[in-house]
C-alpha atoms as a PDB file:
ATOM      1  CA  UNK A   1     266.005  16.586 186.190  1.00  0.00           C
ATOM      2  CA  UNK A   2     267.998  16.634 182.900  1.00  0.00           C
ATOM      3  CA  UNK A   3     267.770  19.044 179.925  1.00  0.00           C
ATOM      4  CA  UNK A   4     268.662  23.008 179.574  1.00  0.00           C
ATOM      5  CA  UNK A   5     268.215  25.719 181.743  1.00  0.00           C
ATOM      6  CA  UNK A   6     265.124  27.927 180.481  1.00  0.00           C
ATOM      7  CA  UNK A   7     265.690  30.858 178.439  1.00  0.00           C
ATOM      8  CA  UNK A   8     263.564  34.335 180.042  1.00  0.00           C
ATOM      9  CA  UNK A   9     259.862  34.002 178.895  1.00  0.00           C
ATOM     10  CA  UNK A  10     259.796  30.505 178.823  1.00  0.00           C
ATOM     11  CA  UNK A  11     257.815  29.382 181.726  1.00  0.00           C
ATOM     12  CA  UNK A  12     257.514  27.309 185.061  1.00  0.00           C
ATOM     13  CA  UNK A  13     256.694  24.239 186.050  1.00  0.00           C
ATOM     14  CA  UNK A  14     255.638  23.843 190.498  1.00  0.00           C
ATOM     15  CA  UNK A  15     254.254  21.564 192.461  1.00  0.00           C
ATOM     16  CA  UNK A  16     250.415  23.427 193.188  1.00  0.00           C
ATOM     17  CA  UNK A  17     247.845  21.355 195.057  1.00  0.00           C
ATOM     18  CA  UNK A  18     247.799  18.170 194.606  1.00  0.00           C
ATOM     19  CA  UNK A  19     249.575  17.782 191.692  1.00  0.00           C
ATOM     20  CA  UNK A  20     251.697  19.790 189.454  1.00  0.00           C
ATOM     21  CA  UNK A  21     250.996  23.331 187.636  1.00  0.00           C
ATOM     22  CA  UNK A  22     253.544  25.189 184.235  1.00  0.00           C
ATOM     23  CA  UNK A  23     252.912  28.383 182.740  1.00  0.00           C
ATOM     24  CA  UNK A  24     254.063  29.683 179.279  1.00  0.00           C
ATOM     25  CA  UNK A  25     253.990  33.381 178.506  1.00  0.00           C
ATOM     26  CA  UNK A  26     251.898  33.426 175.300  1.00  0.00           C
ATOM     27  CA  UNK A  27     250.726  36.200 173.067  1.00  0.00           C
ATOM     28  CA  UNK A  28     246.659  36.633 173.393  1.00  0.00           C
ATOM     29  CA  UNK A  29     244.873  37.282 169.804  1.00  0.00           C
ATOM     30  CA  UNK A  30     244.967  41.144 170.833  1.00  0.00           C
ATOM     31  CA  UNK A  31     248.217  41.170 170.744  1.00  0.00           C
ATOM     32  CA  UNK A  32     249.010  41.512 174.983  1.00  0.00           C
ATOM     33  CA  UNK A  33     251.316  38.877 176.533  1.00  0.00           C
ATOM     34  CA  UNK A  34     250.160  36.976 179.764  1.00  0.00           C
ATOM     35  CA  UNK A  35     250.664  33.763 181.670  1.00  0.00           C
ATOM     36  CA  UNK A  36     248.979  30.918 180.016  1.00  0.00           C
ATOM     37  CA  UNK A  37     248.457  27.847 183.334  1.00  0.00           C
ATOM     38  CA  UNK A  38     247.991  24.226 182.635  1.00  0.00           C
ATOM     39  CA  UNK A  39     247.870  21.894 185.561  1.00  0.00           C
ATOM     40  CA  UNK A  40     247.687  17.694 185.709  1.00  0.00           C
ATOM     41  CA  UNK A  41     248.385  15.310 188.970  1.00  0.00           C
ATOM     42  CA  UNK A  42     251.905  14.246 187.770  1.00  0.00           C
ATOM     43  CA  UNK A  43     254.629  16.102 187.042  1.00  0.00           C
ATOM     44  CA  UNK A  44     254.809  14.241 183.385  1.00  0.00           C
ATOM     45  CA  UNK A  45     251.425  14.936 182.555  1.00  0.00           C
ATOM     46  CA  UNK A  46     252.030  18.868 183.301  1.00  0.00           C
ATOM     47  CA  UNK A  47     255.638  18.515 181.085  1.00  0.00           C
ATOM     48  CA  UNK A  48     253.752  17.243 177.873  1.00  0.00           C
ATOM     49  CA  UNK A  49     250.868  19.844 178.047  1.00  0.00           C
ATOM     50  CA  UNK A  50     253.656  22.588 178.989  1.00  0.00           C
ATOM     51  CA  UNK A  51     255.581  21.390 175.524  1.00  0.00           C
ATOM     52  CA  UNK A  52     252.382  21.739 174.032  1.00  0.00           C
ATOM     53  CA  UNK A  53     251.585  24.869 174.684  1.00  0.00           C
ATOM     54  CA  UNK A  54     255.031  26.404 174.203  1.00  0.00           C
ATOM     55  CA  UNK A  55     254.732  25.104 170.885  1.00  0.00           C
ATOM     56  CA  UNK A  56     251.244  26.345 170.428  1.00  0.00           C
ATOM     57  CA  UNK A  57     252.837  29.718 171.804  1.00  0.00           C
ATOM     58  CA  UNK A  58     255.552  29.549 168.971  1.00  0.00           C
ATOM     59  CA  UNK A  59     252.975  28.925 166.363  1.00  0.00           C
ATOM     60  CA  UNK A  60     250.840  32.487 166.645  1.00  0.00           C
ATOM     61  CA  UNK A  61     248.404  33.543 169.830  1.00  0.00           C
ATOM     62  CA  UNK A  62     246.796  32.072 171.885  1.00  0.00           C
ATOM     63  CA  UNK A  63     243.661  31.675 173.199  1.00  0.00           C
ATOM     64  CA  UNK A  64     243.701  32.288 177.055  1.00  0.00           C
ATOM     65  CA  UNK A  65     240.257  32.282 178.018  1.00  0.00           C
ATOM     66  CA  UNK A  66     237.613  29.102 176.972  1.00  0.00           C
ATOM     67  CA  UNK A  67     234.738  31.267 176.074  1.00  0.00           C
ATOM     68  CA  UNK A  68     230.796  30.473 177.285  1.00  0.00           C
ATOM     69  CA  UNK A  69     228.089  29.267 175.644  1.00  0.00           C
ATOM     70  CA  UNK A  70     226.771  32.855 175.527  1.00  0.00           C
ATOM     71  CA  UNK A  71     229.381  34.797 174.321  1.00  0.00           C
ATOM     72  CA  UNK A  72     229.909  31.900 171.735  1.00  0.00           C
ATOM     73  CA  UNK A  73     226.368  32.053 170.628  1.00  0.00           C
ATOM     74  CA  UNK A  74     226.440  35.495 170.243  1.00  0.00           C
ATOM     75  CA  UNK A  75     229.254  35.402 168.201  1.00  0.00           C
ATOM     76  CA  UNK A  76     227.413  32.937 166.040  1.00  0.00           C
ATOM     77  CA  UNK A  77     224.164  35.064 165.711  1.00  0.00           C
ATOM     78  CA  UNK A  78     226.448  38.261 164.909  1.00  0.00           C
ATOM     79  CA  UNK A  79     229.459  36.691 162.877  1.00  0.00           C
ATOM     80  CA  UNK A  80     227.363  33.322 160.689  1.00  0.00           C
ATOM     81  CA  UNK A  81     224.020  33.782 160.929  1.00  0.00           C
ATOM     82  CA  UNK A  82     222.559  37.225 160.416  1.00  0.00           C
ATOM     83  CA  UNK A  83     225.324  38.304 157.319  1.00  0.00           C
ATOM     84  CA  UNK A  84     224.612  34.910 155.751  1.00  0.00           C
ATOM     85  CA  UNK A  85     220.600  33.776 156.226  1.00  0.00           C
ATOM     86  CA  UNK A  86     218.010  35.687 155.528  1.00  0.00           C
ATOM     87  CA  UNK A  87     216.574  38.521 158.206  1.00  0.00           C
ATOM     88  CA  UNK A  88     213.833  36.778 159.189  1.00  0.00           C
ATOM     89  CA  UNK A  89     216.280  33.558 160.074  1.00  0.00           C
ATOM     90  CA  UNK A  90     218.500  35.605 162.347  1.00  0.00           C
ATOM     91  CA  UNK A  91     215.220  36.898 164.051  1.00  0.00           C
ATOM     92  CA  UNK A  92     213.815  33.841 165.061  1.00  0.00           C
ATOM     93  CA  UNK A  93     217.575  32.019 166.213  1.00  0.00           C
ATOM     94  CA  UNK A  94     218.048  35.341 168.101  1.00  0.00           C
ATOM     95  CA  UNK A  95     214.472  34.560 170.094  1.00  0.00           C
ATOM     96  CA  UNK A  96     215.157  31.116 170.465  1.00  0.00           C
ATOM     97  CA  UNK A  97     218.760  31.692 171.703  1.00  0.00           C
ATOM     98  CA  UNK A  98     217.701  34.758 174.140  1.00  0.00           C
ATOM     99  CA  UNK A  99     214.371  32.608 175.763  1.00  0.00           C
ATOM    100  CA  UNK A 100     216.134  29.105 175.825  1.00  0.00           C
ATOM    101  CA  UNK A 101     219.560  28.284 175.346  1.00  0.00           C
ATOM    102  CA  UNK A 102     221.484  31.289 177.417  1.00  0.00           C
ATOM    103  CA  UNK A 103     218.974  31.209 180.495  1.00  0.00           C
ATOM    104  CA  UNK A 104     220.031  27.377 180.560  1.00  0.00           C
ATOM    105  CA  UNK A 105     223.437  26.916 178.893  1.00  0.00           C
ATOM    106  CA  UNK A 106     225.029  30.548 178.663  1.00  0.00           C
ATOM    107  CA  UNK A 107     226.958  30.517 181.848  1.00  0.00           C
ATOM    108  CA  UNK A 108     228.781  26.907 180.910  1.00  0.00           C
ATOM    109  CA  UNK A 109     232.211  27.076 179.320  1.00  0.00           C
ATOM    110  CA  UNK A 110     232.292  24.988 176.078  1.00  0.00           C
ATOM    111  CA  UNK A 111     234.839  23.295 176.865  1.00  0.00           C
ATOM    112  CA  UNK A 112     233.086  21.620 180.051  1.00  0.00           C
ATOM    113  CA  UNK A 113     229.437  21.792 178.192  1.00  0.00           C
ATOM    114  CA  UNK A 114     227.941  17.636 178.568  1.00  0.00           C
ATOM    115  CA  UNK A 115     225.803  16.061 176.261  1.00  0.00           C
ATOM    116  CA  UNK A 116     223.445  15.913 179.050  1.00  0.00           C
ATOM    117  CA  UNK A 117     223.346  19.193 179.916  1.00  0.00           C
ATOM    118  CA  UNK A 118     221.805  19.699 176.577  1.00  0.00           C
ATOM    119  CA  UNK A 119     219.611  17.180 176.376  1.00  0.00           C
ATOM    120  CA  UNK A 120     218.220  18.325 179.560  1.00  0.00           C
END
């Protein structure tokens, strides 16, 4: 392995599983610092995401958590809809959004969230 040793705060990169795992110390968007993990099967794959995300890290917080589809659509009603659309709007998103989409999507990250799982 070539390059320069790593300064304090920098991060790791281990073997975990089967494949490889690197962590970067990155600050959240409420200001606290933690361990930020991305893993891949090679030890290459893991180095370019860990460059990645140090850079990301260098660039402002970061976002350690990939939020669900009911947090993120109550963001939505709270934060788009209800100071922008009318009242009656936001009422009838809000009963459509409680009865249908979070008893079936709301546990899903977004991230991970299919086209078929929609559709469905």
């Amino acid at each position: 392995m070539t390059g320069r040793a790593r300064a304090n705060g920098e991060g790791s990169i281990f073997p975990y599983r089967n494949g490889f795992a690197a962590y970067v110390w990155v600050t959240k968007p409420d200001g606290k610092r933690t361990r930020k993990y991305v893993y891949g099967k090679t030890r290459e794959d893991v180095h370019n995401k860990w460059i990645k995300l140090q850079a990301d890290a260098r660039k402002g917080p970061v976002a350690t958590k990939v939020p669900t589809v009911a947090s993120f659509l109550d963001y939505w009603l709270r934060e788009v809809v209800k100071p922008n659309l009318a009242p009656a709007t936001y009422v009838y998103y809000e009963m459509f959004t409680r009865l249908y989409l979070v008893p079936g999507l709301g546990s899903k990250r977004l991230d991970r969230l299919q086209v078929r799982e929609v559709q469905t």
